[in-house]
N, C-alpha and C. Protein backbone atom coordinates (compact mmCIF):
# COMPACT_ATOMS: atom_id res chain seq x y z
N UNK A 1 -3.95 114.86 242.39
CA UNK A 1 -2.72 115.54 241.99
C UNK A 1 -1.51 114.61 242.15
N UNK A 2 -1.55 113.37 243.55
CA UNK A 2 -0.27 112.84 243.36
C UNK A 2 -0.11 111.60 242.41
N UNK A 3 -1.65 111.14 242.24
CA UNK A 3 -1.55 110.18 241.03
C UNK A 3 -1.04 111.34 239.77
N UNK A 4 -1.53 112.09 239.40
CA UNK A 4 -1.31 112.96 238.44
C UNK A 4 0.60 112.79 238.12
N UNK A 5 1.14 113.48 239.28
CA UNK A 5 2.54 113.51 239.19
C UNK A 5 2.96 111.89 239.49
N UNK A 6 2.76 111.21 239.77
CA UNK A 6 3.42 109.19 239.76
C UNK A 6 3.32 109.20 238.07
N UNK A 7 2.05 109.17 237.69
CA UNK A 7 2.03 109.12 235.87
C UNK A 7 3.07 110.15 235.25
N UNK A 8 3.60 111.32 235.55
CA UNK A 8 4.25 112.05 234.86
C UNK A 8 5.59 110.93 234.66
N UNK A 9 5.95 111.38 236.28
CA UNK A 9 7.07 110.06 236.77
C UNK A 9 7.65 109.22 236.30
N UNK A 10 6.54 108.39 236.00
CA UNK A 10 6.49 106.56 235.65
C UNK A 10 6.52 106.92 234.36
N UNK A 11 6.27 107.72 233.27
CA UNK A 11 6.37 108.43 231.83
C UNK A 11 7.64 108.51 231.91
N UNK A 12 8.39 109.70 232.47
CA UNK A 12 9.70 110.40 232.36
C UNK A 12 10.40 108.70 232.19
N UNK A 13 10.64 107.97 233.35
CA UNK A 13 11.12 106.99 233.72
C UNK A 13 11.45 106.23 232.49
N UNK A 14 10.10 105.85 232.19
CA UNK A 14 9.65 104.94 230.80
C UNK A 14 10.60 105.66 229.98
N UNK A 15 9.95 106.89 229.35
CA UNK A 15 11.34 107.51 228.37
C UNK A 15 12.73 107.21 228.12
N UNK A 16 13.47 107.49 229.31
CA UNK A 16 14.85 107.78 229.66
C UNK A 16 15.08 106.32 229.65
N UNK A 17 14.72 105.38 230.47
CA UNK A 17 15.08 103.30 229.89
C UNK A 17 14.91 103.32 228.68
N UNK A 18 13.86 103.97 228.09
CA UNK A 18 14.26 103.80 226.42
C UNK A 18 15.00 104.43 225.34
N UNK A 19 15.69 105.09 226.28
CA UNK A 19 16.53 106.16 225.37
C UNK A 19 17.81 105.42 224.85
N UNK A 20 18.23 105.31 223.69
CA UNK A 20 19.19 104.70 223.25
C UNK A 20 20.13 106.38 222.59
N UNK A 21 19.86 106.95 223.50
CA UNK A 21 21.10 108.06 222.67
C UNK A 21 22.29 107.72 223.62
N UNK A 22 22.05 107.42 224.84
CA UNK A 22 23.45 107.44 225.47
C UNK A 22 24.67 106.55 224.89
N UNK A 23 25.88 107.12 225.18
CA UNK A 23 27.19 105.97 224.61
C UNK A 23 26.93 105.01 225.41
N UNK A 24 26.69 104.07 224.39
CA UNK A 24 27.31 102.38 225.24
C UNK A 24 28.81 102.43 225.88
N UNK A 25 29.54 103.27 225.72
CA UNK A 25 30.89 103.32 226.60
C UNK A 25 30.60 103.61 227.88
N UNK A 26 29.27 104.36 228.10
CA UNK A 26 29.14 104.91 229.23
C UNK A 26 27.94 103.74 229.82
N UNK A 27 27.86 102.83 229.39
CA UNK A 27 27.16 101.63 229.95
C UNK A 27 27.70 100.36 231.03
N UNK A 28 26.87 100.16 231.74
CA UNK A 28 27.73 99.10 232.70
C UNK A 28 27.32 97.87 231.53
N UNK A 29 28.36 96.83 231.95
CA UNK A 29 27.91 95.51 231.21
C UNK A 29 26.33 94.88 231.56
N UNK A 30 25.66 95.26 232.55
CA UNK A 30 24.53 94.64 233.10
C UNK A 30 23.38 95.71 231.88
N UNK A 31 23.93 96.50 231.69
CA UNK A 31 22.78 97.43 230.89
C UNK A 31 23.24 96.73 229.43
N UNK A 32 24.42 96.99 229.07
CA UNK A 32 24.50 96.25 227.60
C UNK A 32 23.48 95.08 227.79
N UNK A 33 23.86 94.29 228.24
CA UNK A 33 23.07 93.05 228.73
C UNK A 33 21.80 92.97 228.00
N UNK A 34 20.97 93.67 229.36
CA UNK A 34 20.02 94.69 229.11
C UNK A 34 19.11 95.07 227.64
N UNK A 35 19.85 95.83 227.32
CA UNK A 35 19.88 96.51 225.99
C UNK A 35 20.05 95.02 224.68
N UNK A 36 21.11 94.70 225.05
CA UNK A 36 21.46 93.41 223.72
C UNK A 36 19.97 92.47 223.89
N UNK A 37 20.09 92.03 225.06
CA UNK A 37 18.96 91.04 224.88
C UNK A 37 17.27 91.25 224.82
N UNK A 38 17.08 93.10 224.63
CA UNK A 38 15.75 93.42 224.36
C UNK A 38 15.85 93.28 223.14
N UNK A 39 16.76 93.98 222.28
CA UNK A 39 17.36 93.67 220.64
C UNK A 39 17.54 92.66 219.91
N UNK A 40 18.22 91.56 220.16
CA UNK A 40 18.20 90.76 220.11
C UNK A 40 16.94 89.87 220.24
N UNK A 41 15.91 89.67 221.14
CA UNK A 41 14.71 89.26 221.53
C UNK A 41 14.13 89.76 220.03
N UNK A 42 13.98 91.13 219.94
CA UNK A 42 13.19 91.59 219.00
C UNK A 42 13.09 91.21 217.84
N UNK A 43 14.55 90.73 217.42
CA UNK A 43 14.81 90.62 216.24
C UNK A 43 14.20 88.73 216.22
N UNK A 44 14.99 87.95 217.58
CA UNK A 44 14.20 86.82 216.92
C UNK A 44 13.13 86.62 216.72
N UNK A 45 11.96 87.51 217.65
CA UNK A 45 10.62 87.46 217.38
C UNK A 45 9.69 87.67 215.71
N UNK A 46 10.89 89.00 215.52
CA UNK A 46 10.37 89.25 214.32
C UNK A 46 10.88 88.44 212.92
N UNK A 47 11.49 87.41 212.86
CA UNK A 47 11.84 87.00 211.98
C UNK A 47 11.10 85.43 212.43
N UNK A 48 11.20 84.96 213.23
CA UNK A 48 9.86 83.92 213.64
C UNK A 48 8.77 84.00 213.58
N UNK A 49 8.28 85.10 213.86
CA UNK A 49 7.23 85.57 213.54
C UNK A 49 6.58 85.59 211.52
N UNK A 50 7.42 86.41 211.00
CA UNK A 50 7.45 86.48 209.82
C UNK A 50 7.31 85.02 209.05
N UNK A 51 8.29 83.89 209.93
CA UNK A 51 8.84 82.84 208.85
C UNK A 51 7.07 81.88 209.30
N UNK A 52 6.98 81.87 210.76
CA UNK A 52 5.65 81.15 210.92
C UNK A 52 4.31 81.21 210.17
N UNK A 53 4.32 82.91 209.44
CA UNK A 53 3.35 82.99 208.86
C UNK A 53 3.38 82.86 207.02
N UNK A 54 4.72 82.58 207.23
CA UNK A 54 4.83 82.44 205.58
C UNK A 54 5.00 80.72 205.88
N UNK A 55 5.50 79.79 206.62
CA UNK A 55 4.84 78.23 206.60
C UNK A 55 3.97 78.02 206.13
N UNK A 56 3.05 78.84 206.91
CA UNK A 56 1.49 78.35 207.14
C UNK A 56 0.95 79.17 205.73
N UNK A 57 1.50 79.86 205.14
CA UNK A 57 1.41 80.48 204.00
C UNK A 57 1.54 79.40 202.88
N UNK A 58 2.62 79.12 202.42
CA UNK A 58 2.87 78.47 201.42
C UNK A 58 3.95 77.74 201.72
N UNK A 59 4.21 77.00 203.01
CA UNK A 59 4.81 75.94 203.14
C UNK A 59 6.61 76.09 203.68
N UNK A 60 6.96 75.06 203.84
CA UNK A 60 8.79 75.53 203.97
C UNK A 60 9.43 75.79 203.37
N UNK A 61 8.71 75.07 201.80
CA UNK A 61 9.63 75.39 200.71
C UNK A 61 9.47 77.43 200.20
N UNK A 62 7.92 77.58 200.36
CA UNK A 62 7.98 78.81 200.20
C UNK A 62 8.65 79.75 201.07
N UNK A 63 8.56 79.55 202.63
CA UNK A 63 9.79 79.61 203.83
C UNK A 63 11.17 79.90 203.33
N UNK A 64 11.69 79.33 202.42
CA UNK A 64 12.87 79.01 202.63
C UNK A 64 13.11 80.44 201.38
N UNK A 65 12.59 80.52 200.49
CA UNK A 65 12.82 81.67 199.30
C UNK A 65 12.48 82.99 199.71
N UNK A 66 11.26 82.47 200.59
CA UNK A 66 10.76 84.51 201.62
C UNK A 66 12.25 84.54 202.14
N UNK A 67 12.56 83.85 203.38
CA UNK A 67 13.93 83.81 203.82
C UNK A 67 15.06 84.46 203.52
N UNK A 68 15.38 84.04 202.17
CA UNK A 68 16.38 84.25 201.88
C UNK A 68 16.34 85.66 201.10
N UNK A 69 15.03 85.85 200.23
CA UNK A 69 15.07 87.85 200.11
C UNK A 69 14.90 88.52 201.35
N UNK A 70 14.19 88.00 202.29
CA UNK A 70 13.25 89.14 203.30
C UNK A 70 13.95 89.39 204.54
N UNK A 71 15.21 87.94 204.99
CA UNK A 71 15.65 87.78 206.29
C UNK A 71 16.36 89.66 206.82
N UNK A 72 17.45 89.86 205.66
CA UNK A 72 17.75 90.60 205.56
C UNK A 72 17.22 91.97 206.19
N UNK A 73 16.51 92.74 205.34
CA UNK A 73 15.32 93.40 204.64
C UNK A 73 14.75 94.54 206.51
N UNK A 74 14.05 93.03 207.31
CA UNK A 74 13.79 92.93 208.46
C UNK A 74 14.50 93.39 209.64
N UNK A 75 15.90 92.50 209.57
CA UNK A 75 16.83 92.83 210.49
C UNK A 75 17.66 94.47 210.41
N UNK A 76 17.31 95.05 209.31
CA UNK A 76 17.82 95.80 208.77
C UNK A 76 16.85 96.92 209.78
N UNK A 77 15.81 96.50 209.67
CA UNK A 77 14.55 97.94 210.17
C UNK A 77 14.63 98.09 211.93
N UNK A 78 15.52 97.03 212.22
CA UNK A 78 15.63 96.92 213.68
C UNK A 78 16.80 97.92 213.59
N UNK A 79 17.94 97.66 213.05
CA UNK A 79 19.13 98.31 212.83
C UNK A 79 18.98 99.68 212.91
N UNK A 80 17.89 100.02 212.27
CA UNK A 80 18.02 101.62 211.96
C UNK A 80 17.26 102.55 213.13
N UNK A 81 16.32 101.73 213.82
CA UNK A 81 15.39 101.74 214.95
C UNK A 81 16.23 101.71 216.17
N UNK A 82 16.89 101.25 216.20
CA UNK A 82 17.67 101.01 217.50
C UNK A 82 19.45 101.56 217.71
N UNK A 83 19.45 102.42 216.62
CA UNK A 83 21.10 102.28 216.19
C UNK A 83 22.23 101.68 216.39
N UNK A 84 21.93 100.26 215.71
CA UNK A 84 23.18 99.33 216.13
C UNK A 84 23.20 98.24 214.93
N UNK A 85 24.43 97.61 215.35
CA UNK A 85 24.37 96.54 213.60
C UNK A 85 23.78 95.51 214.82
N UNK A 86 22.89 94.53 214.08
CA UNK A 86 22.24 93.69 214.51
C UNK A 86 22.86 91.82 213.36
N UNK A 87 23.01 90.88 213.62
CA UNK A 87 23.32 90.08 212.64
C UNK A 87 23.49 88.42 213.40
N UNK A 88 23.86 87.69 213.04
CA UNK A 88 23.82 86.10 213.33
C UNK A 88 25.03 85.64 212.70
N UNK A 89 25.74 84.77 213.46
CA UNK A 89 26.75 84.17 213.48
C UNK A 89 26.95 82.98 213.79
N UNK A 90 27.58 81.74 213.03
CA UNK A 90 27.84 80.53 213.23
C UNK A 90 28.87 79.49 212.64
N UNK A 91 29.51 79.12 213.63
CA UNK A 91 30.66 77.82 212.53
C UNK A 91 30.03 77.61 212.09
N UNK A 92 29.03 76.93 211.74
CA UNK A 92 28.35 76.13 210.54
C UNK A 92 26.85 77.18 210.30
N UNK A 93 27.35 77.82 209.40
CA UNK A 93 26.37 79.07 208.96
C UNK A 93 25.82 78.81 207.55
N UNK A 94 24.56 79.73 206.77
CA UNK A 94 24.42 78.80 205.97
C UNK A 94 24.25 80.07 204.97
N UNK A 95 24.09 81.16 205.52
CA UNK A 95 24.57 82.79 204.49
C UNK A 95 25.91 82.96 204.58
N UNK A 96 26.77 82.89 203.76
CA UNK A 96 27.81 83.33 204.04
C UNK A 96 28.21 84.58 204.39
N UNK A 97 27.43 85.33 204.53
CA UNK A 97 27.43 87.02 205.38
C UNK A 97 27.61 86.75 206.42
N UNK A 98 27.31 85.54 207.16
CA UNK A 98 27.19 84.85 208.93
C UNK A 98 28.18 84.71 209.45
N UNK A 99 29.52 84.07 208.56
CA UNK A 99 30.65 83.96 208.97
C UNK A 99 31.14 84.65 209.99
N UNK A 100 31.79 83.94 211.11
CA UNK A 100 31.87 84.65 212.24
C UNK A 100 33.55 85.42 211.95
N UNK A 101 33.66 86.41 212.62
CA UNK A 101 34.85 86.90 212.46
C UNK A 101 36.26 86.75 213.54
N UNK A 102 37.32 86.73 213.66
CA UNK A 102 37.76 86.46 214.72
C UNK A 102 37.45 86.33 216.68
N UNK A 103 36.72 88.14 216.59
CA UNK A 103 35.86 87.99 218.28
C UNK A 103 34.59 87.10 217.95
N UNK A 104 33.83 87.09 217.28
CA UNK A 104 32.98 85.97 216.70
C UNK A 104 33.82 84.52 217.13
N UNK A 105 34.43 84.16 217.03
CA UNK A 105 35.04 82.77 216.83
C UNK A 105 35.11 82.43 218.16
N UNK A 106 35.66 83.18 219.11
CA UNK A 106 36.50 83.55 220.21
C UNK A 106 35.36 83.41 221.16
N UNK A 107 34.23 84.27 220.91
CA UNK A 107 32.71 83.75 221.96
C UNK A 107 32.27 82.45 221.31
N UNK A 108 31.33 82.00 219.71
CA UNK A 108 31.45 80.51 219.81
C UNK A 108 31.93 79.68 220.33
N UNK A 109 33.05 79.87 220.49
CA UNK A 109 34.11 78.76 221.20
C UNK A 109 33.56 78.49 222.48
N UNK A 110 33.57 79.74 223.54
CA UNK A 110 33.28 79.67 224.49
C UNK A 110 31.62 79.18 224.95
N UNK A 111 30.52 79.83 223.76
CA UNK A 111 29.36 79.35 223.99
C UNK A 111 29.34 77.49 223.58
N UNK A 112 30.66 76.74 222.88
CA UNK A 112 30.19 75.62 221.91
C UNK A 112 30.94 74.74 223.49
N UNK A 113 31.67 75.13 223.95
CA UNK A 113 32.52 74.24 224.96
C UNK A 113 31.71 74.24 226.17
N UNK A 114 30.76 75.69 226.38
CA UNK A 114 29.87 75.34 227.79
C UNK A 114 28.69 73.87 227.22
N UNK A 115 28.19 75.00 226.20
CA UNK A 115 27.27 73.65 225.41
C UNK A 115 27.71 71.93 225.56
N UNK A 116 28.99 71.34 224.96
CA UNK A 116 29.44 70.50 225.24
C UNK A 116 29.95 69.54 226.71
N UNK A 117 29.72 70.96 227.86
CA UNK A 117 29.93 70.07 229.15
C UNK A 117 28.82 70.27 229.61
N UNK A 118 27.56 70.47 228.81
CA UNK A 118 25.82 70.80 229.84
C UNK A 118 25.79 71.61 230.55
N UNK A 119 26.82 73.29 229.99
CA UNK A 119 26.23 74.11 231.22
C UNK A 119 25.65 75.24 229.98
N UNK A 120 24.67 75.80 231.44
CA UNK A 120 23.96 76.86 230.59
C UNK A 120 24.73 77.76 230.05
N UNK A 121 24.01 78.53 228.56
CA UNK A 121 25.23 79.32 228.14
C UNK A 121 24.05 80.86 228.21
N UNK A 122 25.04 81.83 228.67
CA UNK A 122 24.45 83.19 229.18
C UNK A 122 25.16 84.01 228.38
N UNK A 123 24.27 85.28 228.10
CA UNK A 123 25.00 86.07 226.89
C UNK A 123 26.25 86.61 227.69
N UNK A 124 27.31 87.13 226.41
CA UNK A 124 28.50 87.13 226.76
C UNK A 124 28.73 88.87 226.14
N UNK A 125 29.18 89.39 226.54
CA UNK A 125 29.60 91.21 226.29
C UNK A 125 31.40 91.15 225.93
N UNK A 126 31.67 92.07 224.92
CA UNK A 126 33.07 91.94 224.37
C UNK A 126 33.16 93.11 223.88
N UNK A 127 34.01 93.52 223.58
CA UNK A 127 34.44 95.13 222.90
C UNK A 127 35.77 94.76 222.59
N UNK A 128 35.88 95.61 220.93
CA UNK A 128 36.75 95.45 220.52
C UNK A 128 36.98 96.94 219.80
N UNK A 129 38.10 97.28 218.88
CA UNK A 129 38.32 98.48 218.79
C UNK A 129 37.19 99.33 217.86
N UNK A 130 35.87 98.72 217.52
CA UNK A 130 35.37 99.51 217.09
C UNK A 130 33.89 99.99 217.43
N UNK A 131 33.60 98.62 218.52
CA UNK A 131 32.26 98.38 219.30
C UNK A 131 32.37 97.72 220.40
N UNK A 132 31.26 97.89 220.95
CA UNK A 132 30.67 96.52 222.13
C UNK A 132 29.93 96.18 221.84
N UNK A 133 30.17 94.17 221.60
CA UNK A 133 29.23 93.80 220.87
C UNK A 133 28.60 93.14 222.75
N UNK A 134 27.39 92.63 222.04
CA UNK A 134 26.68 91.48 223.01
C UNK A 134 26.35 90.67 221.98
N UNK A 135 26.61 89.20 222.49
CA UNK A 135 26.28 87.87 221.78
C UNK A 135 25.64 87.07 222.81
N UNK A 136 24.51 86.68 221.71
CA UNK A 136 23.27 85.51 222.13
C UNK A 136 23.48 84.40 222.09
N UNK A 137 23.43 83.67 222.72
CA UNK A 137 22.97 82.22 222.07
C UNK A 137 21.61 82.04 221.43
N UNK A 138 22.18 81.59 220.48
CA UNK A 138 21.22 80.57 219.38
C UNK A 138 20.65 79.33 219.64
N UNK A 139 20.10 78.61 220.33
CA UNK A 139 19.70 77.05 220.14
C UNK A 139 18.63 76.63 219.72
N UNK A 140 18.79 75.51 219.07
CA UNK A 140 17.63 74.60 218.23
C UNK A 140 16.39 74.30 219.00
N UNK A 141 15.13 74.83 218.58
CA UNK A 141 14.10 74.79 218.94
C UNK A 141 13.38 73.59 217.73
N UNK A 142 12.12 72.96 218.30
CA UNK A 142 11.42 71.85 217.51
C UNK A 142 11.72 72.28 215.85
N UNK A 143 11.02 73.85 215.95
CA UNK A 143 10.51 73.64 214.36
C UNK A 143 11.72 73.87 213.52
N UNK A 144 13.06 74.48 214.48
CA UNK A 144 14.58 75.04 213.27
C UNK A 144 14.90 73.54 212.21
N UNK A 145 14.54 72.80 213.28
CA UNK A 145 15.01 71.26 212.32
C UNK A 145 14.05 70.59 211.39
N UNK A 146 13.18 71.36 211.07
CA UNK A 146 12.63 71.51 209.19
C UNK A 146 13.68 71.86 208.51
N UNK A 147 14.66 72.85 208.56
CA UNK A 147 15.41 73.66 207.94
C UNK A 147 17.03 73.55 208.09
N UNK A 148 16.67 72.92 209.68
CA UNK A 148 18.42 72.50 209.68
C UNK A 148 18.51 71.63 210.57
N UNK A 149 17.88 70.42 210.59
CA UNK A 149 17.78 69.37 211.04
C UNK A 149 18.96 68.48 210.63
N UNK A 150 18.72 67.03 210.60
CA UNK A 150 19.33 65.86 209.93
C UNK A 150 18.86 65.51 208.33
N UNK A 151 19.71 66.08 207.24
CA UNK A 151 19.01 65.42 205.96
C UNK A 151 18.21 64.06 205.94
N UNK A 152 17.36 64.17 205.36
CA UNK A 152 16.95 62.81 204.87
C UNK A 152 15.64 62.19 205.77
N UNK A 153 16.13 63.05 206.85
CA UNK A 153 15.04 62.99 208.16
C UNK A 153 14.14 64.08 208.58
N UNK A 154 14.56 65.13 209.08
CA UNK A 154 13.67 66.06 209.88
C UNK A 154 13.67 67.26 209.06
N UNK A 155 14.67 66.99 208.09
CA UNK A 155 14.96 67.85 207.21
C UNK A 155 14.77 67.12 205.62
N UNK A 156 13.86 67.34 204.25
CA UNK A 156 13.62 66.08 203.96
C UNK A 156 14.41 66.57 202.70
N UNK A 157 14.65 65.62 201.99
CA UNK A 157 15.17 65.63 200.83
C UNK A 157 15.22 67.12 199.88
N UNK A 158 14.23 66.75 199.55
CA UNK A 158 13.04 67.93 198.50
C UNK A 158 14.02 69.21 199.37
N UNK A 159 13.25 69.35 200.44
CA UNK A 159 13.65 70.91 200.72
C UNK A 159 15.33 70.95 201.13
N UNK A 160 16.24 69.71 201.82
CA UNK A 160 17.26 70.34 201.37
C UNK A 160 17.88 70.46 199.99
N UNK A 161 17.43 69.58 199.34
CA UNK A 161 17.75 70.45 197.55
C UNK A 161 17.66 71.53 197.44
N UNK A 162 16.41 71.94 198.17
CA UNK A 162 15.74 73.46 197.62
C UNK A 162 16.93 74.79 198.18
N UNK A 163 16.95 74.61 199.77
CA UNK A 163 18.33 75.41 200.23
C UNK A 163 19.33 75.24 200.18
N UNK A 164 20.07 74.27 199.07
CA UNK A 164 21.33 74.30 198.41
C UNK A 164 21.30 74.80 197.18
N UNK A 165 19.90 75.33 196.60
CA UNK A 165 19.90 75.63 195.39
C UNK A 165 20.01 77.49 195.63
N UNK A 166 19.70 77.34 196.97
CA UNK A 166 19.66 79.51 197.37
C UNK A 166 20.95 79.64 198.24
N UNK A 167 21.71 78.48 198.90
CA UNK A 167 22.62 78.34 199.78
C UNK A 167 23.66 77.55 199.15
N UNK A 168 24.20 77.08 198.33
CA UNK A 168 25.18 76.45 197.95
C UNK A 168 26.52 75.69 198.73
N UNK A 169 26.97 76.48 199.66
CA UNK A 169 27.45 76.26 200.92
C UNK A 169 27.47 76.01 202.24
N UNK A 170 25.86 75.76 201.95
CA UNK A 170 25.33 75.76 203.23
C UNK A 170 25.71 74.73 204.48
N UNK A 171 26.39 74.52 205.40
CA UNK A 171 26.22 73.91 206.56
C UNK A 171 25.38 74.05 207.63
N UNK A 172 24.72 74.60 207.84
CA UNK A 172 23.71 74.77 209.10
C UNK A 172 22.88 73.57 209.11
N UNK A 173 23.41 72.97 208.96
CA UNK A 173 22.39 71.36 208.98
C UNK A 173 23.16 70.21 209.43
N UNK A 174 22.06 68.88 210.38
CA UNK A 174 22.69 67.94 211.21
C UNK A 174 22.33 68.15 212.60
N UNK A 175 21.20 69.24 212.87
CA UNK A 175 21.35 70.04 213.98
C UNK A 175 19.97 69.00 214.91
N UNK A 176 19.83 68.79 216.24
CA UNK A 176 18.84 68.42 217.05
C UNK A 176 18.35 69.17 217.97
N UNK A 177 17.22 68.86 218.50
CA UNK A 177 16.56 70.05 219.18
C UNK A 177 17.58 70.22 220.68
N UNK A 178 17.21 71.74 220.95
CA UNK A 178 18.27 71.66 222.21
C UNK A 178 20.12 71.88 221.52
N UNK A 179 20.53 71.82 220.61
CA UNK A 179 21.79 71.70 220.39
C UNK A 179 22.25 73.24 219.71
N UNK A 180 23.46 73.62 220.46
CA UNK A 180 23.62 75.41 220.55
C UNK A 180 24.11 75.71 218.61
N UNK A 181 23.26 76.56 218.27
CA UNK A 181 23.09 76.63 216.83
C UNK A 181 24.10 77.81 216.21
N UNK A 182 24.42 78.99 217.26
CA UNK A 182 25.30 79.83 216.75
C UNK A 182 24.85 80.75 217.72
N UNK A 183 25.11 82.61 217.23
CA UNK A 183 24.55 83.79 218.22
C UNK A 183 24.27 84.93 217.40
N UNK A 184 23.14 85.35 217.93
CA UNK A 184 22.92 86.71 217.80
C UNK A 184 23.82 87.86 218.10
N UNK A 185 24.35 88.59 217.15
CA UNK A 185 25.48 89.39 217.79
C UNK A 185 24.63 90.87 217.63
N UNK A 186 25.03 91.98 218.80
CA UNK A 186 24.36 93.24 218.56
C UNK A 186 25.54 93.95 218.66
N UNK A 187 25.69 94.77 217.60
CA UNK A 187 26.92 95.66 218.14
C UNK A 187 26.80 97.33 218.42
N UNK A 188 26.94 97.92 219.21
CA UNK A 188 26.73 98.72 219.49
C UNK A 188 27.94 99.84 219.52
N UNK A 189 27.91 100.72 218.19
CA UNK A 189 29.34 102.11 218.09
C UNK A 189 29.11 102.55 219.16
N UNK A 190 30.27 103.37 219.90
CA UNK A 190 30.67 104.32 220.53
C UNK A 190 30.33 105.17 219.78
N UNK A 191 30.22 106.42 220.46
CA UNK A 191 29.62 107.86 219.32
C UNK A 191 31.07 108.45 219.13
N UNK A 192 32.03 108.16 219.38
CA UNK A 192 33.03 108.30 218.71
C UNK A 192 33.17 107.41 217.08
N UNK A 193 33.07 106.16 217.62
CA UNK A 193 32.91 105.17 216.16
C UNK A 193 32.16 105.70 215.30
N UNK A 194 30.76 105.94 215.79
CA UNK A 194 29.66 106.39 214.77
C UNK A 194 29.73 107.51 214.31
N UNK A 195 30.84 108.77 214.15
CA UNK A 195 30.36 109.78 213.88
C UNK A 195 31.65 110.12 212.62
């Protein structure tokens, strides 16, 4: 019977940590935290996930065209799952949907200047008049620099043709492994905002 009731327990428990009905107003920053970086996690998994198996599918170049219909598409199903805008941000971005916006600018800064003196950069929590966002850091892992590497090098010819031909504006390239790439931003309405 008391294992019986620990499982009810450890259920209820489980539930209520996963409950995303509560206002994020009514959140400490350690739970945003929390919350941003299970979201966030999710989303990079699932879009790494996705892009690894379309490589090994039909290559980077085919990578790069799934990408650019599907990136979307994906992040979108997290969005609706989790109720929050979910999205990526970077000075040198290569969708122009990425463009960071003023509080956008305002954390880069702060994640690009720790980056620049070698200190670790830890997600950062902000609210502004219409959310609380949480922002990730982004950094360059081995395989990002197929895609946004150094032209000519890690990044080769052929395929950056190919993502200036779907990206036209693209800057997200020049990048080395280890070097802070942009952030995951999660934003989370107030149920005042949202309703």
């Amino acid at each position: 019977m008391k294992s019986f009731r620990l499982s009810i327990l450890v259920a209820f428990t489980f539930l209520v940590a996963c409950d995303d009905s509560t206002d994020p107003a009514e959140l400490t920053t350690e739970q945003i935290i929390e919350r941003g970086s299970e979201i966030a996690g999710k989303s990079q998994s699932a879009l790494a996930s996705t892009l690894v198996a379309q490589i090994e599918k039909s290559g980077f170049e085919g990578a790069v065209s799934f990408c650019h219909v599907n990136a979307s598409p994906i992040v979108d199903s997290l969005e609706a799952a989790h109720d929050v805008k979910i999205r990526r941000t970077s000075f040198r971005h290569r969708n122009p949907n990425n463009e960071p916006d003023e509080l956008d600018r305002d954390v880069l800064s702060i994640f690009e200047e720790k980056s620049e003196s070698g200190e670790d950069l830890t997600p950062v929590v902000k609210t502004d008049s219409e959310a609380i966002r949480y922002y990730q850091p982004i950094m360059v892992m081995p395989l990002c620099t197929n895609c946004h590497g150094m032209p000519g090098e890690s990044l080769t010819a052929d395929l950056h043709a190919l993502i200036l031909d779907e990206y036209p504006d693209d800057e997200a390239v020049g990048y080395e492994v280890g070097d802070f790439r942009g952030a995951w931003v999660v934003e989370f309405a107030t149920k005042q905002e949202s309703k």
